[in-house]
C-alpha atoms as a PDB file:
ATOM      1  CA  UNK A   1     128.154  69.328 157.882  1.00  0.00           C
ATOM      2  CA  UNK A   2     130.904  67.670 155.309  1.00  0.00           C
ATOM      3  CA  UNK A   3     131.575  70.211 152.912  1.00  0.00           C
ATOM      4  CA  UNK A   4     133.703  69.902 149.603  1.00  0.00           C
ATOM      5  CA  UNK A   5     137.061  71.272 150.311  1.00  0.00           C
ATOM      6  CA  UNK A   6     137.190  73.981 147.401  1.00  0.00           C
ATOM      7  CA  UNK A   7     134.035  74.938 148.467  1.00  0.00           C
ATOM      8  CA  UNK A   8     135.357  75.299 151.722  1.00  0.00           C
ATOM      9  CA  UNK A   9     138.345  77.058 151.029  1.00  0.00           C
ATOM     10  CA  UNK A  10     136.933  79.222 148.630  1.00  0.00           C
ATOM     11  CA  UNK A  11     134.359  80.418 151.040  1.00  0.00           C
ATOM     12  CA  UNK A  12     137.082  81.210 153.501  1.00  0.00           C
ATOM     13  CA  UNK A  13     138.800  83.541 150.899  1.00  0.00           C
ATOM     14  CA  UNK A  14     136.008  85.458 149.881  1.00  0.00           C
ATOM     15  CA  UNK A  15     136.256  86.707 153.669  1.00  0.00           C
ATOM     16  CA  UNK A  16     139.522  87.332 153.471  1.00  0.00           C
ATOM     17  CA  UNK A  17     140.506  84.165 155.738  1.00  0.00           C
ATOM     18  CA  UNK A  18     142.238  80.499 155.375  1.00  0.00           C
ATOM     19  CA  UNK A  19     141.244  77.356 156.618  1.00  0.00           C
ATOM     20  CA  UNK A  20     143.429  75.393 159.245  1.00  0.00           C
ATOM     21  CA  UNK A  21     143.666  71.562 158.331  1.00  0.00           C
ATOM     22  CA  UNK A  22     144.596  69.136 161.152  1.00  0.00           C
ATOM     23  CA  UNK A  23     146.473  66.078 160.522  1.00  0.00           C
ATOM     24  CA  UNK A  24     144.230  63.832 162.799  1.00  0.00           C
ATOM     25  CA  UNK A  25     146.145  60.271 163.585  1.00  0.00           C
ATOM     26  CA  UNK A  26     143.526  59.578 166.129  1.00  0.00           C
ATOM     27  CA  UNK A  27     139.491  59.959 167.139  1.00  0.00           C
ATOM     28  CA  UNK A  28     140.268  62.079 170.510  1.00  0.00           C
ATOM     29  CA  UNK A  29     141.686  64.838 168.458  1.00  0.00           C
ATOM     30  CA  UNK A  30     139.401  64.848 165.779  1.00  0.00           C
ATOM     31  CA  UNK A  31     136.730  65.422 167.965  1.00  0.00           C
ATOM     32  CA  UNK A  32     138.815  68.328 170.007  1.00  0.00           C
ATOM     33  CA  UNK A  33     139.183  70.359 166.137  1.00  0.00           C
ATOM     34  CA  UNK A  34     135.390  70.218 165.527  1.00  0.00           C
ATOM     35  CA  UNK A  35     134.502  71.020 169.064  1.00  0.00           C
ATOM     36  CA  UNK A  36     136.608  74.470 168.346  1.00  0.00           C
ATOM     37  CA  UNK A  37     135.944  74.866 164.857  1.00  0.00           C
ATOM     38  CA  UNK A  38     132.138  74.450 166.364  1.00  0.00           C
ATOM     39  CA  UNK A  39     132.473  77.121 168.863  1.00  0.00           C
ATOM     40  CA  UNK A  40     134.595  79.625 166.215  1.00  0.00           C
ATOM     41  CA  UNK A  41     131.812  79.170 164.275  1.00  0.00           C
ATOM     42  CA  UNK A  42     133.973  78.336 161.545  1.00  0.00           C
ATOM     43  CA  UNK A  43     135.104  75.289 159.381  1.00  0.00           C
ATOM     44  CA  UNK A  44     138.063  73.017 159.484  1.00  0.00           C
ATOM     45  CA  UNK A  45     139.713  70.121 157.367  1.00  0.00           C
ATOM     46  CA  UNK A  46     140.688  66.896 159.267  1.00  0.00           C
ATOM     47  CA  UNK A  47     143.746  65.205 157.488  1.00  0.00           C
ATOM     48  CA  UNK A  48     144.349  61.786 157.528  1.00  0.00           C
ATOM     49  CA  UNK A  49     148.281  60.768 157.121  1.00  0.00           C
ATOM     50  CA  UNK A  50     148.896  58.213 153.989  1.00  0.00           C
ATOM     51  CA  UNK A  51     150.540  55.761 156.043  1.00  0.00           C
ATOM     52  CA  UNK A  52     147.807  55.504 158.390  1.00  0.00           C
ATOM     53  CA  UNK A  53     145.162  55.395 155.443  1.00  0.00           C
ATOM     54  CA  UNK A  54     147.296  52.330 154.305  1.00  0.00           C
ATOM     55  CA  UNK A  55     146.296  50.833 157.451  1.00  0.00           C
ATOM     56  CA  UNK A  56     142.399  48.915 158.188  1.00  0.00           C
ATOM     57  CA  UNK A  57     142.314  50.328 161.073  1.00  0.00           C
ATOM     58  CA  UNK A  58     143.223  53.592 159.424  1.00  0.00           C
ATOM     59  CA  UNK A  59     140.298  53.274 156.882  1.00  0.00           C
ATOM     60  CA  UNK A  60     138.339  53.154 160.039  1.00  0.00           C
ATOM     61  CA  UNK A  61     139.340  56.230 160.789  1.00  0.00           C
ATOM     62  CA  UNK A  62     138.461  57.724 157.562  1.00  0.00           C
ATOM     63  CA  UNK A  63     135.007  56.119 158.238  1.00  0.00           C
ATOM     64  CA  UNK A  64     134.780  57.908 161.772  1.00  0.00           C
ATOM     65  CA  UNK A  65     135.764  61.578 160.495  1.00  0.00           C
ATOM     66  CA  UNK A  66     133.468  61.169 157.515  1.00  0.00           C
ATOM     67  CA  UNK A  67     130.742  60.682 160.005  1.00  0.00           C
ATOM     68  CA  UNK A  68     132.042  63.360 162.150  1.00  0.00           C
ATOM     69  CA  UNK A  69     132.136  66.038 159.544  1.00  0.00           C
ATOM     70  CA  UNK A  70     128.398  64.948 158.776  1.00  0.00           C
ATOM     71  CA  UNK A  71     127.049  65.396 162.225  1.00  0.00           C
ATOM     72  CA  UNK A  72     129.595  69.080 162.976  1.00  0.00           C
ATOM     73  CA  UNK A  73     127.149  72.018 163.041  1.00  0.00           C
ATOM     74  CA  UNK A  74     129.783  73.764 161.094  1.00  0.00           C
ATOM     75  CA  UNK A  75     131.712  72.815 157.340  1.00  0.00           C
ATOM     76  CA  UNK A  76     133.890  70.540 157.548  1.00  0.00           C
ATOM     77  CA  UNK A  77     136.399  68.565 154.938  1.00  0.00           C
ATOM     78  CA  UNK A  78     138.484  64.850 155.326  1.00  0.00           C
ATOM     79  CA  UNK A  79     141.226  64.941 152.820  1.00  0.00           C
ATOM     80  CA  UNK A  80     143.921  62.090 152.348  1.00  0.00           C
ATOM     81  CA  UNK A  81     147.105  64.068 153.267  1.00  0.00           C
ATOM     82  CA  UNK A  82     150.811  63.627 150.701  1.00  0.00           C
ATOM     83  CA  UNK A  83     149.285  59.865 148.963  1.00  0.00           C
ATOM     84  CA  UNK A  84     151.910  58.760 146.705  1.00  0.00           C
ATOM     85  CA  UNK A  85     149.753  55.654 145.920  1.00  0.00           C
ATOM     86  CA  UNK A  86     147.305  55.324 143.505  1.00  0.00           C
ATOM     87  CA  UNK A  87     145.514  52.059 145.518  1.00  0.00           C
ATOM     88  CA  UNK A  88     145.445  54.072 149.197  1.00  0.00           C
ATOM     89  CA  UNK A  89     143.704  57.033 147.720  1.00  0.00           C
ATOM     90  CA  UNK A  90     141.086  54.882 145.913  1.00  0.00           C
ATOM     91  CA  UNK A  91     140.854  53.381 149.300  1.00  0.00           C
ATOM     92  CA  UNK A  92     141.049  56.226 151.619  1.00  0.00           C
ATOM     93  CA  UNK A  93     138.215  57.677 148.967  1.00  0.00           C
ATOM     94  CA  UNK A  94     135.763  54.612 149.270  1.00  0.00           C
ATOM     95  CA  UNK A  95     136.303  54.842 153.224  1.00  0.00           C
ATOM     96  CA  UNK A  96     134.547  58.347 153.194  1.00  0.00           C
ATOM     97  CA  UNK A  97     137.489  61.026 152.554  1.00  0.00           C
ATOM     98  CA  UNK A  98     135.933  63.441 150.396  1.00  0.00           C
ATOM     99  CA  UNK A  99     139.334  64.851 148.785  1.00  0.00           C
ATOM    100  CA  UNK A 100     143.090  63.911 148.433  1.00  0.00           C
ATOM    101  CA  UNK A 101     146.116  65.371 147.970  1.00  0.00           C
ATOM    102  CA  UNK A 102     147.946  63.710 145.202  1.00  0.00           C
ATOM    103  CA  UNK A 103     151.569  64.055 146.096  1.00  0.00           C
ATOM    104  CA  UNK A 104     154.572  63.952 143.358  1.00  0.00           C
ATOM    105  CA  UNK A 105     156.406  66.971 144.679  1.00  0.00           C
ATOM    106  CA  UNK A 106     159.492  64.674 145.016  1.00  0.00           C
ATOM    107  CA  UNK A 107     159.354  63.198 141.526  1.00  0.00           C
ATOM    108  CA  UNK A 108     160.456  65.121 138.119  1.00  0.00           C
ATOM    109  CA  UNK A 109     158.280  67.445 136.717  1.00  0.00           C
ATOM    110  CA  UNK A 110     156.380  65.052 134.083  1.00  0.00           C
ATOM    111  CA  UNK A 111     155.998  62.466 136.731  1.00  0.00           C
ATOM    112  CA  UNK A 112     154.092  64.193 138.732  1.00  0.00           C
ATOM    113  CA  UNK A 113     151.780  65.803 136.731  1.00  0.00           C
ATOM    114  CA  UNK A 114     151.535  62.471 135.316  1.00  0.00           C
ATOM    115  CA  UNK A 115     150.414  61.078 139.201  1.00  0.00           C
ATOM    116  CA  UNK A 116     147.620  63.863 139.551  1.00  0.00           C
ATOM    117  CA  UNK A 117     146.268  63.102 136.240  1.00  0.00           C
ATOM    118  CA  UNK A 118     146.238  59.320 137.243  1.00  0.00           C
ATOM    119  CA  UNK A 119     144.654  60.361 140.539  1.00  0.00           C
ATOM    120  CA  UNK A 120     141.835  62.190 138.541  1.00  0.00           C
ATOM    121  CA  UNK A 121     141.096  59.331 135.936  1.00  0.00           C
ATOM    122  CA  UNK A 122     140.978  57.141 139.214  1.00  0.00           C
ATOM    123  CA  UNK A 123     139.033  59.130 141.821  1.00  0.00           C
ATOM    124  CA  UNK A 124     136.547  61.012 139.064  1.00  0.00           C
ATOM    125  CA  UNK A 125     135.618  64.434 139.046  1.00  0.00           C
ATOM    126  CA  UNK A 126     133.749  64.721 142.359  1.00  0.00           C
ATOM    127  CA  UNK A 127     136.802  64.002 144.456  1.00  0.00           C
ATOM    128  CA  UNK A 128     138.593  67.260 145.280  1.00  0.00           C
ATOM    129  CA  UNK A 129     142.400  66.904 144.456  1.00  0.00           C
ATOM    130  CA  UNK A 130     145.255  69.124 145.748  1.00  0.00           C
ATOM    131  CA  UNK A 131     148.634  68.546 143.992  1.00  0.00           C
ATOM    132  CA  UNK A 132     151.846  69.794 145.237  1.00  0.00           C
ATOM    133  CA  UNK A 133     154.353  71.732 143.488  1.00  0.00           C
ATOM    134  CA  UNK A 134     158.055  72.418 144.367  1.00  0.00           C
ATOM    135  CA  UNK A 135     159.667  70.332 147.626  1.00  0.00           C
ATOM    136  CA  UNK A 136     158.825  70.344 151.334  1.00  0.00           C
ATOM    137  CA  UNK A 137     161.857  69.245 153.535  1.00  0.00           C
ATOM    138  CA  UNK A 138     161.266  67.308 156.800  1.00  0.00           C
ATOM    139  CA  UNK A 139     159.049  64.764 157.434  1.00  0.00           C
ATOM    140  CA  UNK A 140     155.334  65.680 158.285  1.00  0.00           C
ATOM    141  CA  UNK A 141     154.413  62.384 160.918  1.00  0.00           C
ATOM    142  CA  UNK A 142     158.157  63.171 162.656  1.00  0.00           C
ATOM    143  CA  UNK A 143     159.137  65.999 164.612  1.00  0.00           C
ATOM    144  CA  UNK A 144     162.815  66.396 163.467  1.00  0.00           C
ATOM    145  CA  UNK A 145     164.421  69.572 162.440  1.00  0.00           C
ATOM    146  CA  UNK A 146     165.188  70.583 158.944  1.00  0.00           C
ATOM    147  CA  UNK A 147     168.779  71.322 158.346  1.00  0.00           C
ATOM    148  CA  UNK A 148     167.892  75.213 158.350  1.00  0.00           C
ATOM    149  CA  UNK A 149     164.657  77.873 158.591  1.00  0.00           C
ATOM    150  CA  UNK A 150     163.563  76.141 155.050  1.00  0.00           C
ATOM    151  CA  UNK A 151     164.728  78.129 152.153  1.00  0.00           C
ATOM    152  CA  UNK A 152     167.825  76.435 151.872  1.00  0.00           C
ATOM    153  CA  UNK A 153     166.914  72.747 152.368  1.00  0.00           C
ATOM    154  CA  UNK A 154     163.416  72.644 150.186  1.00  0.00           C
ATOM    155  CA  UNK A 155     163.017  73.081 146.331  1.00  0.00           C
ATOM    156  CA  UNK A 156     160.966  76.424 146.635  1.00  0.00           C
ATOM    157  CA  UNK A 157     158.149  76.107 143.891  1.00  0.00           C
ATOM    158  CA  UNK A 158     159.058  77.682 140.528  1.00  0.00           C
ATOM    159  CA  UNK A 159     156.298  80.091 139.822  1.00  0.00           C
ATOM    160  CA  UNK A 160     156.882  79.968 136.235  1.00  0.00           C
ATOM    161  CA  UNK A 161     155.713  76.204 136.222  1.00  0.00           C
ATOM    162  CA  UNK A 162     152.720  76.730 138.274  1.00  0.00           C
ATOM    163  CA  UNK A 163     150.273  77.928 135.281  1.00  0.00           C
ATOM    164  CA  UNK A 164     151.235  75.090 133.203  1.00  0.00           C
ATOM    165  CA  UNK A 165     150.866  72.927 136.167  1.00  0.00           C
ATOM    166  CA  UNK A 166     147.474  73.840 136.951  1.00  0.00           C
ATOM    167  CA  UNK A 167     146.390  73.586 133.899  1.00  0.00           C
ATOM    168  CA  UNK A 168     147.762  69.813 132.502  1.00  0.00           C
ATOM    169  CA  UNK A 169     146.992  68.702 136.285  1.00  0.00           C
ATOM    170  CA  UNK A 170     143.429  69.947 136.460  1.00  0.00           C
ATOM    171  CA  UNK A 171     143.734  70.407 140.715  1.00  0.00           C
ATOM    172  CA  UNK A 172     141.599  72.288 142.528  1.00  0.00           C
ATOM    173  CA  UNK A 173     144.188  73.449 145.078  1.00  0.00           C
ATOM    174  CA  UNK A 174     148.061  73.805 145.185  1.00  0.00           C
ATOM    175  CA  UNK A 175     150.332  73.443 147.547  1.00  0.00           C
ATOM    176  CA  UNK A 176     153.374  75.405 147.516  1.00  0.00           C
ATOM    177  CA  UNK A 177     157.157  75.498 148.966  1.00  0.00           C
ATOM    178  CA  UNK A 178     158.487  79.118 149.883  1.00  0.00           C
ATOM    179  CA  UNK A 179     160.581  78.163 152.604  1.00  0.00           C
ATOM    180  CA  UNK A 180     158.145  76.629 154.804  1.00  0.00           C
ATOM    181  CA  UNK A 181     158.801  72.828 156.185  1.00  0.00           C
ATOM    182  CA  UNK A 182     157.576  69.773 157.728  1.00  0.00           C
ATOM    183  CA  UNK A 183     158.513  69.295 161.076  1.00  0.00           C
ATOM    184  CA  UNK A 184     159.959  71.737 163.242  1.00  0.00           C
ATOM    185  CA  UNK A 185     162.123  74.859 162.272  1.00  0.00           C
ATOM    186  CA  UNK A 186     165.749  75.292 163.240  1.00  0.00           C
ATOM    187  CA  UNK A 187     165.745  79.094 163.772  1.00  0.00           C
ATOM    188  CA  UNK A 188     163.507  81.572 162.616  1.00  0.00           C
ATOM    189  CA  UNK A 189     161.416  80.196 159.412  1.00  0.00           C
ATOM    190  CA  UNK A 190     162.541  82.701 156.265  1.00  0.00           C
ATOM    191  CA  UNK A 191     159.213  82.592 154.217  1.00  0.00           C
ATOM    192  CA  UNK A 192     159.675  83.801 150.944  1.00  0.00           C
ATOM    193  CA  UNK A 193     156.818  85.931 150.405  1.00  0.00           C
ATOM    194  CA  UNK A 194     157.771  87.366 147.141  1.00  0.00           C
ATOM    195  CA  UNK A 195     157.474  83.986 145.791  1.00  0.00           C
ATOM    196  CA  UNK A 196     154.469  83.324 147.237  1.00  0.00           C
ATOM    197  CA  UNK A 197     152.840  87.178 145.745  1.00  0.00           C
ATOM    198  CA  UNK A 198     154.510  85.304 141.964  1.00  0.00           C
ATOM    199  CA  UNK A 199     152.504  82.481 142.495  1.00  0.00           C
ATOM    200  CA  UNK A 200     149.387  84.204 143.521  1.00  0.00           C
ATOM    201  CA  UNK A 201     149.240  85.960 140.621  1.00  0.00           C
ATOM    202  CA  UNK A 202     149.528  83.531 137.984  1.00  0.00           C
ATOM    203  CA  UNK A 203     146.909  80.939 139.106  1.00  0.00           C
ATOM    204  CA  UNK A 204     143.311  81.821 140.243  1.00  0.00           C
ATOM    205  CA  UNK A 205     142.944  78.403 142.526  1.00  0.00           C
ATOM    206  CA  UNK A 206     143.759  77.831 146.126  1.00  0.00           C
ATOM    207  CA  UNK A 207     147.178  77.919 147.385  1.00  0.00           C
ATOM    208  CA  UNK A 208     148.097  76.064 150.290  1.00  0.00           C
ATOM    209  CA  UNK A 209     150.638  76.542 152.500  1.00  0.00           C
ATOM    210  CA  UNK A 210     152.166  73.358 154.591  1.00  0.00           C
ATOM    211  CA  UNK A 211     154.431  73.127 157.151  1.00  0.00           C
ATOM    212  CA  UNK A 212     152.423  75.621 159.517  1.00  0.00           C
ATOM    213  CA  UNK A 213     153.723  74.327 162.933  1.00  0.00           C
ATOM    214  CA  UNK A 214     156.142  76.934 163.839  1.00  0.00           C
ATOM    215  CA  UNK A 215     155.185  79.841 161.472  1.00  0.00           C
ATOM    216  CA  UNK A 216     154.753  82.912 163.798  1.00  0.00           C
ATOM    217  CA  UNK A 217     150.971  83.939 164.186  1.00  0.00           C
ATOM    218  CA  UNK A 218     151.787  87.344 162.604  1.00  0.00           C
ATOM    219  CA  UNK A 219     153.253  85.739 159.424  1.00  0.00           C
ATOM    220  CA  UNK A 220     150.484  83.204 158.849  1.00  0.00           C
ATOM    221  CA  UNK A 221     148.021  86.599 158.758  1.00  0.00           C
ATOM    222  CA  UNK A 222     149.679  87.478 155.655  1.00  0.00           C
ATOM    223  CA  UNK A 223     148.491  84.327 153.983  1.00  0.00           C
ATOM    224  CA  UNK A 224     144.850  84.673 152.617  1.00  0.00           C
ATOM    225  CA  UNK A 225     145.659  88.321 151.071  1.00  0.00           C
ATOM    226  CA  UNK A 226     148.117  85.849 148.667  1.00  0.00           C
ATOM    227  CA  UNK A 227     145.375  83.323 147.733  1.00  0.00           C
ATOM    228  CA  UNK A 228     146.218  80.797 150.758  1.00  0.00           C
ATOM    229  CA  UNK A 229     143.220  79.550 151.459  1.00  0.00           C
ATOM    230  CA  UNK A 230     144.283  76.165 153.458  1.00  0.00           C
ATOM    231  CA  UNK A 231     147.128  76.182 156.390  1.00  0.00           C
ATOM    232  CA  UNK A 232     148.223  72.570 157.460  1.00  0.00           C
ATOM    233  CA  UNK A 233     148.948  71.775 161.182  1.00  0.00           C
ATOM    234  CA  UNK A 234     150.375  68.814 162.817  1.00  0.00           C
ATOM    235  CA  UNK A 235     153.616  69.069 164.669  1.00  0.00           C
ATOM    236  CA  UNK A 236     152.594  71.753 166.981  1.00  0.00           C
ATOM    237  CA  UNK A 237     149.699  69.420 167.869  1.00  0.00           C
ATOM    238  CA  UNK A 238     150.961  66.693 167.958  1.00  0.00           C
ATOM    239  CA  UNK A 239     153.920  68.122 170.289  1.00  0.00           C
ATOM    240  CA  UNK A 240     151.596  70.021 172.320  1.00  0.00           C
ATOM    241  CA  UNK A 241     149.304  67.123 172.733  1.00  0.00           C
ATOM    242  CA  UNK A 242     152.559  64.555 174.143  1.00  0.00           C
ATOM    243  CA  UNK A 243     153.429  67.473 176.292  1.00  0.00           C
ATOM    244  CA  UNK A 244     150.182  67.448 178.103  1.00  0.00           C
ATOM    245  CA  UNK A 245     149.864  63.192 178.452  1.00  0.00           C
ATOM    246  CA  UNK A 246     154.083  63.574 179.864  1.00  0.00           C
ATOM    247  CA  UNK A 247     152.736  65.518 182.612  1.00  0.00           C
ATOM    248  CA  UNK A 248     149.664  64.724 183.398  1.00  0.00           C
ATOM    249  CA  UNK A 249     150.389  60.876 183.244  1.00  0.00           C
ATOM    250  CA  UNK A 250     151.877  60.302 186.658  1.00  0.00           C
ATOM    251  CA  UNK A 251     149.098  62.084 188.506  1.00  0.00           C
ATOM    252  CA  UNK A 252     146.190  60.001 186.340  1.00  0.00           C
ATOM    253  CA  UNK A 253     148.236  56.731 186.842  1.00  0.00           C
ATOM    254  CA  UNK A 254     148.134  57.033 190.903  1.00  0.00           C
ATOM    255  CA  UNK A 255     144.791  58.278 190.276  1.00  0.00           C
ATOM    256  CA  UNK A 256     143.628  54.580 189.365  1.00  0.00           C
ATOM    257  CA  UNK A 257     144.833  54.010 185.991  1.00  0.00           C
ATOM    258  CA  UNK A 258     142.492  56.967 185.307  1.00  0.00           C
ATOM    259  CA  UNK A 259     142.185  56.884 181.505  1.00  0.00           C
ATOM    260  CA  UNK A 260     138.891  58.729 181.172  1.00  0.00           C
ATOM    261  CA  UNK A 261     140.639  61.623 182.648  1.00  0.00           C
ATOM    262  CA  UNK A 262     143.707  61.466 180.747  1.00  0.00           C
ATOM    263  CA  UNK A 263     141.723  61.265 177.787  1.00  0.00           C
ATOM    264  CA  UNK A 264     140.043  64.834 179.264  1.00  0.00           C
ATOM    265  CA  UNK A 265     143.229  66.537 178.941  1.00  0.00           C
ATOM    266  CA  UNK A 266     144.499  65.324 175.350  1.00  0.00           C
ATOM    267  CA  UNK A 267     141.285  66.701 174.413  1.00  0.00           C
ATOM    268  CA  UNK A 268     141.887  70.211 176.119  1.00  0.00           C
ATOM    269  CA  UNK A 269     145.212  70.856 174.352  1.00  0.00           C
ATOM    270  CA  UNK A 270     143.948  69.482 171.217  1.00  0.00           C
ATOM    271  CA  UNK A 271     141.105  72.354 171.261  1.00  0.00           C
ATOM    272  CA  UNK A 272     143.350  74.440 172.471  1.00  0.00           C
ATOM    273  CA  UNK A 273     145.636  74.817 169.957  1.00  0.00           C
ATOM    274  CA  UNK A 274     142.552  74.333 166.969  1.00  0.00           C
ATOM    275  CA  UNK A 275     140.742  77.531 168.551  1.00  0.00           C
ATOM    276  CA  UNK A 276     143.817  79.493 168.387  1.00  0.00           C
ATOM    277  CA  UNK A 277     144.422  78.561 165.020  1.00  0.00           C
ATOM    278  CA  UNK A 278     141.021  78.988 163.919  1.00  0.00           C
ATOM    279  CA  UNK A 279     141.550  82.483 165.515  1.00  0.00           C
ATOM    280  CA  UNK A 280     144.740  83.634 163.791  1.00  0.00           C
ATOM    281  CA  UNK A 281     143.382  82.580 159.929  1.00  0.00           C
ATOM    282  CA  UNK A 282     139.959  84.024 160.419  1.00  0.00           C
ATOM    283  CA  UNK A 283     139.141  87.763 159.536  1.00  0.00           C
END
């Protein structure tokens, strides 16, 4: 069943849990997160990337998931992941995603609060908007390595901005930096949880933590009792996915172009990874 995200999230707390969000650039894996979420019998937010939401075919997408999350026997969200642009979030929006993350993280203080107020008079108040606060290094559709675990290459949020954020931004969920980054970690990611208990305690919303993909399991436990509520995934799946087609390809190509079975295994290690996800955030 589509559920609002805060809703969603907020649910999830209350248990003492966090919600994994999967950055879903095609159908196949979409259907593999539900499929686990389904089985966990718990909910799950499919991301769409902006570039791909600047794309028709990627507003197609958008369409699909939306009717996916109606049809899922459990709660599920389709947000518009880092938009920048005021026209693909309208879009993304009338295509069926439900909420957006309104991105300014990389411009000056002013300017972005000034992008997620835009966002709001645009979208209305029934679209759920995220906003983003302090910088995120790496790239989160590429796979490269930031320079170092994370501390030292990202803008780690300032927690003394974040209740004057909140409330001139009106979002229903942040996201924060504390060392975490897109793409994959060189070394051991240095989270910096003491930043993370500063933040918690000066906003009563959602935090979100991005930049997942590498986190060790017993790290990413510690996350709801700080107000996390929503853990974004999508280099470990995506890696883990390209893995399985790189070996299973040869066999499927002598097996006569077998496609349909090849699709069967993208599928498997999409679930795969979702279910353990699903079981690391849930208590």
């Amino acid at each position: 069943m589509r559920t609002r995200l805060d809703h969603l999230v907020t649910s999830a707390l209350q248990r003492g849990s966090a919600v994994p969000a999967f950055t879903c650039y095609d159908f196949t894996t979409a259907m593999a997160v539900v499929a686990a979420a389904e089985e966990a019998g718990r909910g799950a937010i499919l991301l769409v990337a902006p570039k791909t939401a600047a794309t028709p075919n990627g507003l197609r997408l958008i369409g699909a998931l939306r009717g996916l999350a109606d049809a899922a026997s459990v709660p599920v969200a389709v947000q518009l992941d880092h938009a920048t642009d005021l026209q693909v979030m309208a879009d993304a929006v009338a295509a069926g995603a439900d909420s957006v993350l309104a991105d300014g993280s990389a411009l000056p203080y002013e300017d972005n609060i000034a992008l997620v107020r835009g966002a709001r008079a645009l979208l209305g108040p029934d679209v759920v908007l995220e906003a983003e606060l302090g910088g995120l290094a790496g790239d989160e559709d590429r796979a490269f390595g930031a320079d170092q675990s994370g501390v030292a290459v990202a803008g780690l949020t300032d927690s003394a901005l974040v209740e004057d954020f909140v409330s001139r931004t009106g979002a229903e969920l942040l996201a924060v930096a504390v060392g975490n980054v897109h793409g994959k970690y060189k070394g051991e990611p240095q989270l910096r949880w003491d930043v993370l208990q500063d933040i918690a305690v000066r906003t009563h919303i959602p935090l979100v933590l991005h930049g997942a993909s590498g986190i060790p399991a017993e790290e990413l436990v510690k996350a709801a009792a700080m107000n996390v509520g929503k853990v974004n995934f999508n280099t470990e799946l995506r890696t883990g996915v390209l893995a399985t087609l790189q070996d299973q390809l040869p066999g499927h190509r002598s097996d006569g172009e077998n496609l349909q079975g090849l699709l069967g295994h993208w599928n498997s290690s999409a679930r795969t990874f979702a279910a353990k996800t699903l079981a690391t955030l849930t208590r």
